[in-house]
PDB file of N, CA and C in Angstrom:
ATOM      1  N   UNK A   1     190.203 110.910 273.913  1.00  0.00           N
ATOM      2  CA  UNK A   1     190.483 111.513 272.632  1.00  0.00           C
ATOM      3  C   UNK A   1     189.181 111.592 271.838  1.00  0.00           C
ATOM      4  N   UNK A   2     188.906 113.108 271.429  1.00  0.00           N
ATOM      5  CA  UNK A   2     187.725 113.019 270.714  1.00  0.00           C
ATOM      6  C   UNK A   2     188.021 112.905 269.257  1.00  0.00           C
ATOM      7  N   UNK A   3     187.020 112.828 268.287  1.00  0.00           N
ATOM      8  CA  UNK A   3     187.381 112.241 266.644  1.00  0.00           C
ATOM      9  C   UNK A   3     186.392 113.373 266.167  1.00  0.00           C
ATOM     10  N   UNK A   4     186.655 114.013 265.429  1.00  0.00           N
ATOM     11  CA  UNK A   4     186.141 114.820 264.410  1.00  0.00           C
ATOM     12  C   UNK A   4     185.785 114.389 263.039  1.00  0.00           C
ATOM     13  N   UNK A   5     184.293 114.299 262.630  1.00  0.00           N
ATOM     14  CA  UNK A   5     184.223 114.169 260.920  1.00  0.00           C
ATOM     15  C   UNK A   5     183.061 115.539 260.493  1.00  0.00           C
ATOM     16  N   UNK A   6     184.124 115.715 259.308  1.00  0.00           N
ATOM     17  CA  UNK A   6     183.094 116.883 258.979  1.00  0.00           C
ATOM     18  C   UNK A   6     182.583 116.571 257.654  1.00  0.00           C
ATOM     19  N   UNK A   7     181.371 116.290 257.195  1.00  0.00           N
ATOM     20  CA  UNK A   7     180.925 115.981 256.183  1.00  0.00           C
ATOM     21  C   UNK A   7     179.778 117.127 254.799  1.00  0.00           C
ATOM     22  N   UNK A   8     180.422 117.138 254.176  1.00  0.00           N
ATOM     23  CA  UNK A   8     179.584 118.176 253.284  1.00  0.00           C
ATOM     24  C   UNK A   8     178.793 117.356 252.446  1.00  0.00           C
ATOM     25  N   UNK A   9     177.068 118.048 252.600  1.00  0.00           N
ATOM     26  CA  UNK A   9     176.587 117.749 251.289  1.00  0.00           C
ATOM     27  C   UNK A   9     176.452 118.502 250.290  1.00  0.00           C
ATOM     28  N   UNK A  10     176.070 117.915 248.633  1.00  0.00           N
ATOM     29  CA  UNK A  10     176.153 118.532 247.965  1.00  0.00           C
ATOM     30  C   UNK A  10     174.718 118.216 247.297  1.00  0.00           C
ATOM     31  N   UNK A  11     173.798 119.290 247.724  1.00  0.00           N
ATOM     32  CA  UNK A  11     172.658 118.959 247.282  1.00  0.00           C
ATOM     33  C   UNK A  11     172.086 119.526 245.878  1.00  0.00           C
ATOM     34  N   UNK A  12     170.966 118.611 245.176  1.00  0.00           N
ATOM     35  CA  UNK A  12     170.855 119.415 244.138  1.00  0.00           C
ATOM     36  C   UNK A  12     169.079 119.834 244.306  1.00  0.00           C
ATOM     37  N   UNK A  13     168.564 119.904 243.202  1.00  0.00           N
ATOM     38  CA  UNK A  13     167.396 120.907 243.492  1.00  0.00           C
ATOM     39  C   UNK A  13     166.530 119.938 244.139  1.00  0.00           C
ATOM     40  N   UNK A  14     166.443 119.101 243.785  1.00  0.00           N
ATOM     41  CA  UNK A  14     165.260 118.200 244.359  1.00  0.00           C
ATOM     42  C   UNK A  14     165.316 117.910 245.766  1.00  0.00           C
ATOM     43  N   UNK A  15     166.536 117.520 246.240  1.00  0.00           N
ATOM     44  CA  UNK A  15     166.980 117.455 247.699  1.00  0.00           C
ATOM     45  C   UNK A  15     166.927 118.356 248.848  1.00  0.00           C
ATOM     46  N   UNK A  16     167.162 119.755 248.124  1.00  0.00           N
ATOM     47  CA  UNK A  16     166.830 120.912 248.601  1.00  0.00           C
ATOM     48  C   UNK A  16     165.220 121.042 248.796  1.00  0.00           C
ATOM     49  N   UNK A  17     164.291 120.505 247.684  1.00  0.00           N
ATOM     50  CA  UNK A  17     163.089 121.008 248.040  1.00  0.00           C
ATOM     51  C   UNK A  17     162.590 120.038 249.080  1.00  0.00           C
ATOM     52  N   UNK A  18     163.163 118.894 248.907  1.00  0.00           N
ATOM     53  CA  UNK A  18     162.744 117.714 250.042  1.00  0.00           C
ATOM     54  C   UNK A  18     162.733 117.994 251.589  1.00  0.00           C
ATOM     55  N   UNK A  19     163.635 118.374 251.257  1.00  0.00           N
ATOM     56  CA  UNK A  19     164.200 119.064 253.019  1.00  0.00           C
ATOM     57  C   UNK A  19     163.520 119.726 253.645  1.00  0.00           C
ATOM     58  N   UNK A  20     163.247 121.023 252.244  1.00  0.00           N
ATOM     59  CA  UNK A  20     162.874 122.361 252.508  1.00  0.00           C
ATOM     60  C   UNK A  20     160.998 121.684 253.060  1.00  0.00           C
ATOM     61  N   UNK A  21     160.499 120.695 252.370  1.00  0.00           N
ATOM     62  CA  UNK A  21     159.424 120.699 252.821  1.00  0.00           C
ATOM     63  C   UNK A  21     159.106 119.975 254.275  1.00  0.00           C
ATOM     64  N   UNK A  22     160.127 118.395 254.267  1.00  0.00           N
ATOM     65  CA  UNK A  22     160.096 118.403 256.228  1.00  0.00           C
ATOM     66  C   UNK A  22     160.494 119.468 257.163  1.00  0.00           C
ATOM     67  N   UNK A  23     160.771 120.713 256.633  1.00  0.00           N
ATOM     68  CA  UNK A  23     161.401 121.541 257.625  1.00  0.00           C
ATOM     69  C   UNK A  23     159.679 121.738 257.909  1.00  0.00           C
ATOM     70  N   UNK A  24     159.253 122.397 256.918  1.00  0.00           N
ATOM     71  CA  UNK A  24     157.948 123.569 257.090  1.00  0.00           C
ATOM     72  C   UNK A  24     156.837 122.349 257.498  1.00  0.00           C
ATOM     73  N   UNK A  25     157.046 121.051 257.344  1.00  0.00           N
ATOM     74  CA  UNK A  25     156.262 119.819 258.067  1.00  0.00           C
ATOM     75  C   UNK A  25     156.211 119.685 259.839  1.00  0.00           C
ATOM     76  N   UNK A  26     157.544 120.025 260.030  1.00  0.00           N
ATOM     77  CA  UNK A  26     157.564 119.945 261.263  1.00  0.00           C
ATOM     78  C   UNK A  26     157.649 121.151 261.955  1.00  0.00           C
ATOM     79  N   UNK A  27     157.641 122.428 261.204  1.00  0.00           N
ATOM     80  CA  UNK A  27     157.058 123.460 262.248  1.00  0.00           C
ATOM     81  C   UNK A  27     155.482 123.842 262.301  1.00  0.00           C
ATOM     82  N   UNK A  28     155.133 122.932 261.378  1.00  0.00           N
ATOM     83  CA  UNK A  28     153.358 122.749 260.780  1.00  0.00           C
ATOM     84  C   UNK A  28     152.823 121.768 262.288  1.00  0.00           C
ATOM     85  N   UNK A  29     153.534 120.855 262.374  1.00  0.00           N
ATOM     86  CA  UNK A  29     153.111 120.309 263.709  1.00  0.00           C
ATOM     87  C   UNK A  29     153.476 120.671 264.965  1.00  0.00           C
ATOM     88  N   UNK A  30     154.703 121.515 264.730  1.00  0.00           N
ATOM     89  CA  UNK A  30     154.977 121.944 266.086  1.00  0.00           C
ATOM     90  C   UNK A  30     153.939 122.766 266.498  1.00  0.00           C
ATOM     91  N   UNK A  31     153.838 123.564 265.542  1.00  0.00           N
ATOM     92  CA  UNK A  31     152.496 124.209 266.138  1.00  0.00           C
ATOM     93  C   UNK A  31     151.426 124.193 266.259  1.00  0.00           C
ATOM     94  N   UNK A  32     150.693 123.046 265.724  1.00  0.00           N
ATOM     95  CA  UNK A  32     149.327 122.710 265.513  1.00  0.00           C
ATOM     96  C   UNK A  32     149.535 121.586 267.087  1.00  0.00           C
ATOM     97  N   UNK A  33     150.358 120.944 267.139  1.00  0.00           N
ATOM     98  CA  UNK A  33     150.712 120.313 268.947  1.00  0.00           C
ATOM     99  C   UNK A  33     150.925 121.416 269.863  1.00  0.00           C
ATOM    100  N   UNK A  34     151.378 122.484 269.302  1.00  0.00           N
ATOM    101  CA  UNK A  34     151.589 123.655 270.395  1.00  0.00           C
ATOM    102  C   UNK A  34     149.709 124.062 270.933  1.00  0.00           C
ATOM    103  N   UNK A  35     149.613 124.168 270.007  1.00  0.00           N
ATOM    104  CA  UNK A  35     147.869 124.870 270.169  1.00  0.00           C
ATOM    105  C   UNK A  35     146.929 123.360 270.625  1.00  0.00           C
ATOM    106  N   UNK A  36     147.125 122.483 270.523  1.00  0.00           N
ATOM    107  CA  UNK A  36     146.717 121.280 271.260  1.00  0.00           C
ATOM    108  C   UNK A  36     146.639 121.221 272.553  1.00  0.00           C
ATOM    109  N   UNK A  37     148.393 121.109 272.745  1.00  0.00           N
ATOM    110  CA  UNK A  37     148.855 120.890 273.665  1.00  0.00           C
ATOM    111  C   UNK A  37     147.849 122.251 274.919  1.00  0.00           C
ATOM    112  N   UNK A  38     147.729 123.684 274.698  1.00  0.00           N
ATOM    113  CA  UNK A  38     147.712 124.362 275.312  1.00  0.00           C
ATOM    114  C   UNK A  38     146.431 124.180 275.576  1.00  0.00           C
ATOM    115  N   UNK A  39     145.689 123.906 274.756  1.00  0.00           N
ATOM    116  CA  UNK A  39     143.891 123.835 274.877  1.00  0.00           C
ATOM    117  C   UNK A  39     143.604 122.307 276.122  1.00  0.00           C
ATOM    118  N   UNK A  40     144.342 121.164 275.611  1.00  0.00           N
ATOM    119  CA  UNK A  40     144.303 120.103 276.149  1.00  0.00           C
ATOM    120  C   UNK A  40     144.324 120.680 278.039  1.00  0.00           C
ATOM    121  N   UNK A  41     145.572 121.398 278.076  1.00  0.00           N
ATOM    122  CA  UNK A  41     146.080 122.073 279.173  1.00  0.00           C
ATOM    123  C   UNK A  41     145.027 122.520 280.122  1.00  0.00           C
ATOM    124  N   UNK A  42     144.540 123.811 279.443  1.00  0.00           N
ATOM    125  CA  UNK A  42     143.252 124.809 279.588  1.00  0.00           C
ATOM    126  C   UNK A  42     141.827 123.968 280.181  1.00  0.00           C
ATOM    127  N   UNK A  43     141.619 122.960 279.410  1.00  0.00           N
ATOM    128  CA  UNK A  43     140.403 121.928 279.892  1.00  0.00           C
ATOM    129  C   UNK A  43     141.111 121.469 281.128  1.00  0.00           C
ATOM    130  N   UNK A  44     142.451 120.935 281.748  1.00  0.00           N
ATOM    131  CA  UNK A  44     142.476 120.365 282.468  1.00  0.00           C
ATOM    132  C   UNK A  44     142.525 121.051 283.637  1.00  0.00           C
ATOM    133  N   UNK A  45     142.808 122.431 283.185  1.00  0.00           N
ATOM    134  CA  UNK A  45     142.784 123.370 284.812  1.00  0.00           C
ATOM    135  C   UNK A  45     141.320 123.757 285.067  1.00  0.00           C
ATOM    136  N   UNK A  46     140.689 123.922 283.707  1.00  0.00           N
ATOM    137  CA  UNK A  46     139.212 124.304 284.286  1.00  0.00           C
ATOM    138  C   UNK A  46     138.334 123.011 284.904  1.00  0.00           C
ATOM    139  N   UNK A  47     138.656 121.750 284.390  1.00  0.00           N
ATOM    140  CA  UNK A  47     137.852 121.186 285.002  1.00  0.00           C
ATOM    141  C   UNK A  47     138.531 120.169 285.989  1.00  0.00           C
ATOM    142  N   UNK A  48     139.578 120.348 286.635  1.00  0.00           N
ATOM    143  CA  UNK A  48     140.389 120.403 287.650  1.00  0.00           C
ATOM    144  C   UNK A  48     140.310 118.827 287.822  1.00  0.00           C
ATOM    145  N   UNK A  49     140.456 118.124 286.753  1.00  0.00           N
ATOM    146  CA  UNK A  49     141.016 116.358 286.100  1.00  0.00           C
ATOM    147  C   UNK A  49     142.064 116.295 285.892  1.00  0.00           C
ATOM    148  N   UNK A  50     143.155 115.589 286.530  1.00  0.00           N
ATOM    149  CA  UNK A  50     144.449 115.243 285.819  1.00  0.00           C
ATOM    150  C   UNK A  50     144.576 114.153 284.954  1.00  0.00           C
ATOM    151  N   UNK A  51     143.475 113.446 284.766  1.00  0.00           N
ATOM    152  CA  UNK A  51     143.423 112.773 283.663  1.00  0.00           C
ATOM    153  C   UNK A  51     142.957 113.336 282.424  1.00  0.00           C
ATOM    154  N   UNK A  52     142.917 114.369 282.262  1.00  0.00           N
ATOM    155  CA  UNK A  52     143.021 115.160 281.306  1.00  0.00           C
ATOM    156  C   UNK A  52     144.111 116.143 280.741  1.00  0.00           C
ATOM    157  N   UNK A  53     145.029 115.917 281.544  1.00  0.00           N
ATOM    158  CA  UNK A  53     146.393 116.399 281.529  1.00  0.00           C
ATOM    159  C   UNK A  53     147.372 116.139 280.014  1.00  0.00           C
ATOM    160  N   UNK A  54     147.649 116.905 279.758  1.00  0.00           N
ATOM    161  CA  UNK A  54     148.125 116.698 278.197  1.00  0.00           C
ATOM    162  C   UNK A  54     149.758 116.158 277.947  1.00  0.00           C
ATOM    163  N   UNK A  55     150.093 114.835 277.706  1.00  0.00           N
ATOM    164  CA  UNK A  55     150.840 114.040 277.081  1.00  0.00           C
ATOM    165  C   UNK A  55     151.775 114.171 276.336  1.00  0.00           C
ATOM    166  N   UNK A  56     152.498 113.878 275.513  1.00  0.00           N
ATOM    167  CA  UNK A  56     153.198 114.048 274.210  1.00  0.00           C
ATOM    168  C   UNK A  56     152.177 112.524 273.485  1.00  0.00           C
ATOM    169  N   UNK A  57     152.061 111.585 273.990  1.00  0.00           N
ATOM    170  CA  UNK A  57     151.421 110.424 273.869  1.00  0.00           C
ATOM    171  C   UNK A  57     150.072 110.905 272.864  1.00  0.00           C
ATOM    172  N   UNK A  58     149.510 111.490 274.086  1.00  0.00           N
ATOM    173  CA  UNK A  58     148.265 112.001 273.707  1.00  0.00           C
ATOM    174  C   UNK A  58     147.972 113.079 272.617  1.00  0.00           C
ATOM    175  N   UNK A  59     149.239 114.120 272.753  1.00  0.00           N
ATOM    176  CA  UNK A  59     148.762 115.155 271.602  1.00  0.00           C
ATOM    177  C   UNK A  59     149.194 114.283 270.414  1.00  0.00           C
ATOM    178  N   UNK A  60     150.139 113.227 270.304  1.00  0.00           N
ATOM    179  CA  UNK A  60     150.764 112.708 269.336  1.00  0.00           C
ATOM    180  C   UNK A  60     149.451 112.052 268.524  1.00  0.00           C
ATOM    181  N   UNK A  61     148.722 111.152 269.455  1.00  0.00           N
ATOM    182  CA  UNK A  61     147.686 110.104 269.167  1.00  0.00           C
ATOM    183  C   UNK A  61     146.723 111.134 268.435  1.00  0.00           C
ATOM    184  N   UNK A  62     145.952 112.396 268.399  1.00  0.00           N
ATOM    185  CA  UNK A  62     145.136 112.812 268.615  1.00  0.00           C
ATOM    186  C   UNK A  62     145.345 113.965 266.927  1.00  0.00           C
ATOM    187  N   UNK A  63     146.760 114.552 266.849  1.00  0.00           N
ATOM    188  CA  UNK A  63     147.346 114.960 265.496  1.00  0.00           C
ATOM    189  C   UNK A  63     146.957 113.727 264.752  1.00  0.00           C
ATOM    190  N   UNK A  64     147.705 112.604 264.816  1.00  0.00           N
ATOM    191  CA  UNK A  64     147.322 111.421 263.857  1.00  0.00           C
ATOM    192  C   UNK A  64     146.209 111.285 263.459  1.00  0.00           C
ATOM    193  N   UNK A  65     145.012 111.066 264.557  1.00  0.00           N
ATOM    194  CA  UNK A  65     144.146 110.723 264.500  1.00  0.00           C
ATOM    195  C   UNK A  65     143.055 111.578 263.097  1.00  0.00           C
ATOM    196  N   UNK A  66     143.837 112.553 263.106  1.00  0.00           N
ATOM    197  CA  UNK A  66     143.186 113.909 262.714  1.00  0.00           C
ATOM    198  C   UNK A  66     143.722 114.168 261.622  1.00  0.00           C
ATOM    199  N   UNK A  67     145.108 113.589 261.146  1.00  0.00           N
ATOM    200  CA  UNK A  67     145.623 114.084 259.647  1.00  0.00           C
ATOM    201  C   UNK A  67     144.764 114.582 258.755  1.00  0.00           C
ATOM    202  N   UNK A  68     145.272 115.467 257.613  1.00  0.00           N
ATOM    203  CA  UNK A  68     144.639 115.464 256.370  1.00  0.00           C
ATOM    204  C   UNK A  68     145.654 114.619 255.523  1.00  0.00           C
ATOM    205  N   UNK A  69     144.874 114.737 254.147  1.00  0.00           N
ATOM    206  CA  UNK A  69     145.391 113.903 252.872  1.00  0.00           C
ATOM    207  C   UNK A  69     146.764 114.209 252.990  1.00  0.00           C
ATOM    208  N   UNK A  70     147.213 115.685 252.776  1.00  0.00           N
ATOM    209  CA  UNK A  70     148.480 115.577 252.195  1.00  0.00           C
ATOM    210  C   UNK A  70     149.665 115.829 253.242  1.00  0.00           C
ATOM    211  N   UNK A  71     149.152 115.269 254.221  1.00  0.00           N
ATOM    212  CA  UNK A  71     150.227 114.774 255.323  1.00  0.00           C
ATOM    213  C   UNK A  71     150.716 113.366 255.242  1.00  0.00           C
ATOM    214  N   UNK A  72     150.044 112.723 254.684  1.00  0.00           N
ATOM    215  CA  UNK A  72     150.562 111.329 254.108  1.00  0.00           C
ATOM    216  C   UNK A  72     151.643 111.159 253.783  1.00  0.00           C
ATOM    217  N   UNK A  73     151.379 112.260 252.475  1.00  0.00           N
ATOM    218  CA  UNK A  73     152.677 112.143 251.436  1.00  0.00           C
ATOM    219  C   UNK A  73     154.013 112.262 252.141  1.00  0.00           C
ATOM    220  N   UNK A  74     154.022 112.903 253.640  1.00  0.00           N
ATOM    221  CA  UNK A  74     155.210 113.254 253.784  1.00  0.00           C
ATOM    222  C   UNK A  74     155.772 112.308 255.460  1.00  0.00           C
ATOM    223  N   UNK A  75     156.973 112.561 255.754  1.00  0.00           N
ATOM    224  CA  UNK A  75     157.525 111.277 256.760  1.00  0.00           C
ATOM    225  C   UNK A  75     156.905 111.581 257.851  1.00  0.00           C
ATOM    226  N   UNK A  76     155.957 110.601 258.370  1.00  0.00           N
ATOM    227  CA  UNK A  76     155.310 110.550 259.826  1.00  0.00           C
ATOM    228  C   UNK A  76     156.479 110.672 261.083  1.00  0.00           C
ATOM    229  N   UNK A  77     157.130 110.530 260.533  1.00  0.00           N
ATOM    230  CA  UNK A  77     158.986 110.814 261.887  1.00  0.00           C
ATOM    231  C   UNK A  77     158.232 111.702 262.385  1.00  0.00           C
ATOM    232  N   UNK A  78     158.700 113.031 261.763  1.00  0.00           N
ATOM    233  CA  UNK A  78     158.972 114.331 261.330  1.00  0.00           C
ATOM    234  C   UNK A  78     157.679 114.664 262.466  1.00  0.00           C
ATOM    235  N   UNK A  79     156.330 113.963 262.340  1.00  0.00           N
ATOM    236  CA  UNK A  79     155.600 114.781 263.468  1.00  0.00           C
ATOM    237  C   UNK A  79     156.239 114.037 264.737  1.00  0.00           C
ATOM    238  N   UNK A  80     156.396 112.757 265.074  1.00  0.00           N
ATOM    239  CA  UNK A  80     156.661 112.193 266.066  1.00  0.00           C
ATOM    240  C   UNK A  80     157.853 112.943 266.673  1.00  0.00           C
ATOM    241  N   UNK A  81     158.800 113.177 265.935  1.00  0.00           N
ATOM    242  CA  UNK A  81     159.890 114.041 266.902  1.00  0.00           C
ATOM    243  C   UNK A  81     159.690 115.533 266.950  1.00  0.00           C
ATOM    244  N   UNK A  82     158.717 115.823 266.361  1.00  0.00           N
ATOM    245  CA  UNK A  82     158.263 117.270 267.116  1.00  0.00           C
ATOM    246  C   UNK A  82     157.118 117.145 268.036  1.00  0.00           C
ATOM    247  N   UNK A  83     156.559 116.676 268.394  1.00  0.00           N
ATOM    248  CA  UNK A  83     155.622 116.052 269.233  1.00  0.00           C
ATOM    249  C   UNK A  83     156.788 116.030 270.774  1.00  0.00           C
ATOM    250  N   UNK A  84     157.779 114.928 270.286  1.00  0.00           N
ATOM    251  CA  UNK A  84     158.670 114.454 271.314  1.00  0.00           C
ATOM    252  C   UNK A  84     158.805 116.123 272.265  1.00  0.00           C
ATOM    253  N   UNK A  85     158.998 116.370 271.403  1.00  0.00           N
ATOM    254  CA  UNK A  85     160.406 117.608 271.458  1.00  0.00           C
ATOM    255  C   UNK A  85     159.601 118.887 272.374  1.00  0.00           C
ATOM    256  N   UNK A  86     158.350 118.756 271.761  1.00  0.00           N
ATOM    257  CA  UNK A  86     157.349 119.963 272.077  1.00  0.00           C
ATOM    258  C   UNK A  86     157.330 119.232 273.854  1.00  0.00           C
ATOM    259  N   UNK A  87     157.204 117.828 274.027  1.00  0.00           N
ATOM    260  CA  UNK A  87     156.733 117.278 275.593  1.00  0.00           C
ATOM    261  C   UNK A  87     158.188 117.472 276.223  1.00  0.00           C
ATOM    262  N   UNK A  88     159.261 117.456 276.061  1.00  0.00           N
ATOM    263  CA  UNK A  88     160.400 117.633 276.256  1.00  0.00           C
ATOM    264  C   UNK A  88     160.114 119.303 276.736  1.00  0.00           C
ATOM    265  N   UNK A  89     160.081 120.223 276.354  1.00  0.00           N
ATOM    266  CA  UNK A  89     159.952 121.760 276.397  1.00  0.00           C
ATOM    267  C   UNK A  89     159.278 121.966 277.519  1.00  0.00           C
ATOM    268  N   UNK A  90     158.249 121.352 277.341  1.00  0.00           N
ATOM    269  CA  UNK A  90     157.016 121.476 277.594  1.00  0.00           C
ATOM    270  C   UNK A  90     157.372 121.203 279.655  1.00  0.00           C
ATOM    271  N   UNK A  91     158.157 119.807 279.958  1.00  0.00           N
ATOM    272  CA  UNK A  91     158.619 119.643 280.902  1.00  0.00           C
ATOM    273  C   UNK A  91     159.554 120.811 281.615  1.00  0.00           C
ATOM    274  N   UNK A  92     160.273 121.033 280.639  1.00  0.00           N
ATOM    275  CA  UNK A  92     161.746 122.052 281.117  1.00  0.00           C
ATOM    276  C   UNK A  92     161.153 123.303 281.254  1.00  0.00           C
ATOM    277  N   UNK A  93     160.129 123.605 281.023  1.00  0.00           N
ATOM    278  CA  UNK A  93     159.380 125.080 281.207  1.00  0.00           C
ATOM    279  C   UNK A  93     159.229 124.888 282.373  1.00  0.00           C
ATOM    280  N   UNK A  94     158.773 123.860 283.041  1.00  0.00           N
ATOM    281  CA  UNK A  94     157.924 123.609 284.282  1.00  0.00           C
ATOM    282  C   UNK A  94     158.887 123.681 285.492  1.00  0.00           C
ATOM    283  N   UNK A  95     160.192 123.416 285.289  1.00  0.00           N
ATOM    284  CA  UNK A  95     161.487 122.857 286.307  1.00  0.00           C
ATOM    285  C   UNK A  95     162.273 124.149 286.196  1.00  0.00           C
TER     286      UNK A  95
END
């Protein structure tokens, strides 16, 4: 037997902009790990090292490493599970 809950929020302006800004946070890293990820890639076929092979670990470590200021302000999750998500893809492309 499955259980159903359906829950509404009722947001007001501030909550809305909160949101609105981890959204555009994490397609800010998805793609700045996307373009990582692909370059990381690119070095490893040209110089034919698999220890240069690109990670989620690694692009994760390497975004951090690299923040600016006003990435602070906002939830470090937010890159970690697009990071995840991008190495996740990133696999299922391959299979």
């Amino acid at each position: 037997m499955l259980r159903v809950q359906k829950v509404r929020l009722y947001l007001n302006q501030i909550m809305k902009q909160v949101l609105d800004d981890l959204c555009d946070y994490r397609r800010y890293c998805w793609n700045q790990g996307l373009a990582l990820w692909n370059d990381m890639y690119d070095a490893s076929l040209v110089l034919e090292d698999k220890k240069l092979r690109p990670s989620a670990r690694k692009v994760r470590d390497e975004l951090v490493a690299n923040k600016e200021d006003w990435q602070y302000q906002l939830s470090a999750r937010c890159l970690q599970l697009a990071i995840s998500d991008l190495g996740k893809a990133w696999q299922n492309f391959f299979k």
